[in-house]
Protein backbone atom coordinates (compact mmCIF):
# COMPACT_ATOMS: atom_id res chain seq x y z
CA UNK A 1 62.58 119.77 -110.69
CA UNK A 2 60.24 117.35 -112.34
CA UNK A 3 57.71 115.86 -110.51
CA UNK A 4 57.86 112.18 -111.67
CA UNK A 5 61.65 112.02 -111.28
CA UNK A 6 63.09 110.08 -108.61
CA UNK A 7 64.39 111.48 -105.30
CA UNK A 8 66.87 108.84 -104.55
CA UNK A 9 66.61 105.06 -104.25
CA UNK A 10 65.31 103.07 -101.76
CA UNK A 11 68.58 101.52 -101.18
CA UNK A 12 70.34 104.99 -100.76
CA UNK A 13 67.51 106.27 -98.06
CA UNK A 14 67.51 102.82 -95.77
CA UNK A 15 71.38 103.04 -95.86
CA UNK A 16 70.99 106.87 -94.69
CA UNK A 17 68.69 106.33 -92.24
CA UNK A 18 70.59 103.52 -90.49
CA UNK A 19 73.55 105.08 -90.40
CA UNK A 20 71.80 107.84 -88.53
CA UNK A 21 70.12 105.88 -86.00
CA UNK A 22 73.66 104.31 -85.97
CA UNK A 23 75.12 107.57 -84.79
CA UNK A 24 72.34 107.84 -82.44
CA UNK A 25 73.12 104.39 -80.80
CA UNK A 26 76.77 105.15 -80.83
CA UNK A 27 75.91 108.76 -78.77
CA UNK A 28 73.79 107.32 -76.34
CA UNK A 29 76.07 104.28 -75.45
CA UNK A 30 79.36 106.85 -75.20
CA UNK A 31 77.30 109.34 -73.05
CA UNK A 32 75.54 106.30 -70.95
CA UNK A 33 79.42 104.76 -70.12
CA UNK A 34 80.46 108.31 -69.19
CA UNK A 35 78.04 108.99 -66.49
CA UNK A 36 77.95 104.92 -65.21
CA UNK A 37 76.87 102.39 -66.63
CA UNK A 38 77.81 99.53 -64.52
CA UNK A 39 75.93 97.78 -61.37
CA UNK A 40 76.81 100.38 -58.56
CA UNK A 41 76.78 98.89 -54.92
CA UNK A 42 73.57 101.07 -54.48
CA UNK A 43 71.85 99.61 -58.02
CA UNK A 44 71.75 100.58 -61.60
CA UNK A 45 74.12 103.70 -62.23
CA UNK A 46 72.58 106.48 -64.33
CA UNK A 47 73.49 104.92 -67.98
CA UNK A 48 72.56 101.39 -67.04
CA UNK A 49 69.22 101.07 -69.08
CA UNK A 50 70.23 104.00 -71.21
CA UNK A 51 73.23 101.77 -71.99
CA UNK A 52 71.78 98.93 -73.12
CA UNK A 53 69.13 100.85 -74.97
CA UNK A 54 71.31 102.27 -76.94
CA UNK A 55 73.54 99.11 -77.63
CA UNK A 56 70.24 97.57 -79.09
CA UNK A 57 69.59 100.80 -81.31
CA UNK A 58 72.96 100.15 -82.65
CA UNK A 59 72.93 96.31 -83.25
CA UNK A 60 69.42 97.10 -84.92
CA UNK A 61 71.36 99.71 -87.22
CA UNK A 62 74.18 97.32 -87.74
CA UNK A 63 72.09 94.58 -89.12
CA UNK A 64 69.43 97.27 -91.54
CA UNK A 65 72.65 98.94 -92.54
CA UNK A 66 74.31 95.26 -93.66
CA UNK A 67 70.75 94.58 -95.24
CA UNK A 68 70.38 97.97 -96.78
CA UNK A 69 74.19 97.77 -98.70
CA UNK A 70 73.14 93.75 -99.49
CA UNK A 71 70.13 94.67 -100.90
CA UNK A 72 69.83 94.80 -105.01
CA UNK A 73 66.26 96.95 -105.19
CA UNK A 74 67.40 100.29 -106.51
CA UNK A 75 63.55 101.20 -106.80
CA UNK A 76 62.50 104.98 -106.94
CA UNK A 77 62.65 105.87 -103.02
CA UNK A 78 59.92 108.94 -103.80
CA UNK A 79 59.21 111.27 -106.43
CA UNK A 80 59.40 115.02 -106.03
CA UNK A 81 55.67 115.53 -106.48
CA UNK A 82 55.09 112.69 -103.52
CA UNK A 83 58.17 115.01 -101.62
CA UNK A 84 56.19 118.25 -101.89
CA UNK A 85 53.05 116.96 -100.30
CA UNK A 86 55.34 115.86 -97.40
CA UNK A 87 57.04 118.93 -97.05
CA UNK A 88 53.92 120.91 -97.14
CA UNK A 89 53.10 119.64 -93.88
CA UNK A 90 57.00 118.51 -92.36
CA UNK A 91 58.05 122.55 -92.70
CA UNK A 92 55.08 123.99 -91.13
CA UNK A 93 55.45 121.06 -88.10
CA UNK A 94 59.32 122.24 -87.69
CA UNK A 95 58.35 125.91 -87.52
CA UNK A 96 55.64 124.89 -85.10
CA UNK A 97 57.98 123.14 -82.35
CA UNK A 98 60.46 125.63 -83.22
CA UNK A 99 58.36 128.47 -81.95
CA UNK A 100 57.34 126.42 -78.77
CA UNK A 101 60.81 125.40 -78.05
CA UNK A 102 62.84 127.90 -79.08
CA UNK A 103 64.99 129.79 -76.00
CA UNK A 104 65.04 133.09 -77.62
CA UNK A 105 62.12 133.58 -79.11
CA UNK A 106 59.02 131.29 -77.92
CA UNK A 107 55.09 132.11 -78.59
CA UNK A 108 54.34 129.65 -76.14
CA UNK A 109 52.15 126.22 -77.08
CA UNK A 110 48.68 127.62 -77.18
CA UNK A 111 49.83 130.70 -79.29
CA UNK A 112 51.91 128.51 -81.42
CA UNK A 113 48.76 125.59 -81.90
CA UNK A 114 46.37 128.28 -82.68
CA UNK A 115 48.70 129.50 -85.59
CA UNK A 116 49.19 126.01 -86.77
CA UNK A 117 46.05 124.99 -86.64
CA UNK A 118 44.89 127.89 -88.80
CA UNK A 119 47.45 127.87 -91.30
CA UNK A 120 46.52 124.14 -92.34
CA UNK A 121 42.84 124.88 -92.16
CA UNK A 122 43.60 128.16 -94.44
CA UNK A 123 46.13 126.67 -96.94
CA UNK A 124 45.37 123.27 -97.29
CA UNK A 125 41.46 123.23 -95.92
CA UNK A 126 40.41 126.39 -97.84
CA UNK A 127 38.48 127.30 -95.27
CA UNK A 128 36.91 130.98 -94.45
CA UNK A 129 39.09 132.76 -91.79
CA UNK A 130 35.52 133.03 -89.05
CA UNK A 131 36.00 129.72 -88.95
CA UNK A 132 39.36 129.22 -88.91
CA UNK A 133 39.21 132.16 -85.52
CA UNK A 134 36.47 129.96 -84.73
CA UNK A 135 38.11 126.45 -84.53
CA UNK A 136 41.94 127.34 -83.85
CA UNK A 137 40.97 130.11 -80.76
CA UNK A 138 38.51 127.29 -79.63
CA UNK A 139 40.33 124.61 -79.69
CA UNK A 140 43.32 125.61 -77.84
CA UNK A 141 41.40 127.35 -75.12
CA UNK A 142 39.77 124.35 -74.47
CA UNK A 143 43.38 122.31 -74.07
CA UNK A 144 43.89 125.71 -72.31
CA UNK A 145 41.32 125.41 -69.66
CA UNK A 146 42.11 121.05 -70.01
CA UNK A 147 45.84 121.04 -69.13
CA UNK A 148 46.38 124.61 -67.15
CA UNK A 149 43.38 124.87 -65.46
CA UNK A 150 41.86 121.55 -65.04
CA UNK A 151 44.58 119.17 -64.96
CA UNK A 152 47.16 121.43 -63.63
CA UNK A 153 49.75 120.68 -66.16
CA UNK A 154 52.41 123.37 -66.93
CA UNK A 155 53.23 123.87 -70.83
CA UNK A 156 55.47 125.70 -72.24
CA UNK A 157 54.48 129.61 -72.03
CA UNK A 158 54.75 132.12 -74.21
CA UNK A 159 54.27 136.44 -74.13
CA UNK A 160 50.70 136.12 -74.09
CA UNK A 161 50.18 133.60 -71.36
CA UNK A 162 53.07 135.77 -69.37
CA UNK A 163 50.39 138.87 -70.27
CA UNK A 164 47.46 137.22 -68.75
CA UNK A 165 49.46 135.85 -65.34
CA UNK A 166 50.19 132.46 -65.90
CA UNK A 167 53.95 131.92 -66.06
């Protein structure tokens, strides 16, 4: 891969991207009419706003889809150089939600931040790892202490903060 070569077209990516927040639209509106989405005698049924949200997401994608095929730019969209530096920190941010999220096999949020946070400050920051131990432990006990002890708001818990009795 050269780094100055093109990775797509402008046109190409805005007609890819509406049609997913097309299919979007379309899933929310079929899901919002299956569970209601009429005026009940009691109110709103449970798709009512969903509904209509969705119905807007798709007119939206309707009319940047028609604008995206009409259009005659066929500029570069990005080149692989400019895709790198995006990946570099779009991988490491789906690992990181992956390991918070993941039903199998979850480190938890603090676990997970303090990882994060020291792999940017290592790769891209350079920095020495007594700082990164410094900064990344620091940090997250300090959301720790913020949200779980403080404000009382449950996260999502991994091994470790099962270890130490908070579930």
């Amino acid at each position: 891969m050269q780094p100055d070569k093109a990775v797509g077209t402008i046109r190409v990516w805005e007609i890819v991207v509406a049609a997913m927040f097309l299919a979007v639209g379309t899933l929310v509106v079929w899901e919002s009419r299956r569970l209601g989405s009429q005026w009940g005698s009691d109110g709103p049924q449970a798709g009512y706003f969903p509904f209509y949200i969705g119905l807007l997401i798709c007119i939206a994608s309707v009319v940047n889809l028609y604008t995206a095929i009409a259009r005659a730019d066929r500029g570069a969209f990005v080149q692989w150089g400019q895709l790198r530096m995006i990946l570099i920190v779009m991988i490491p941010c789906v690992i990181y939600v992956a390991l918070i999220v993941n039903p199998w096999f979850t480190l938890g949020i603090y676990l997970a931040s303090a990882l994060f946070i020291a792999f940017f400050m290592r790769y891209l920051g350079k920095y020495g790892w007594a700082k990164i131990a410094g900064v990344s432990i620091g940090t997250v006990f300090a959301f720790f202490l913020m949200f779980e002890i403080w404000f009382k708001v449950p996260l999502p818990k991994g091994f470790l903060e099962t270890a130490f009795g908070f579930n």
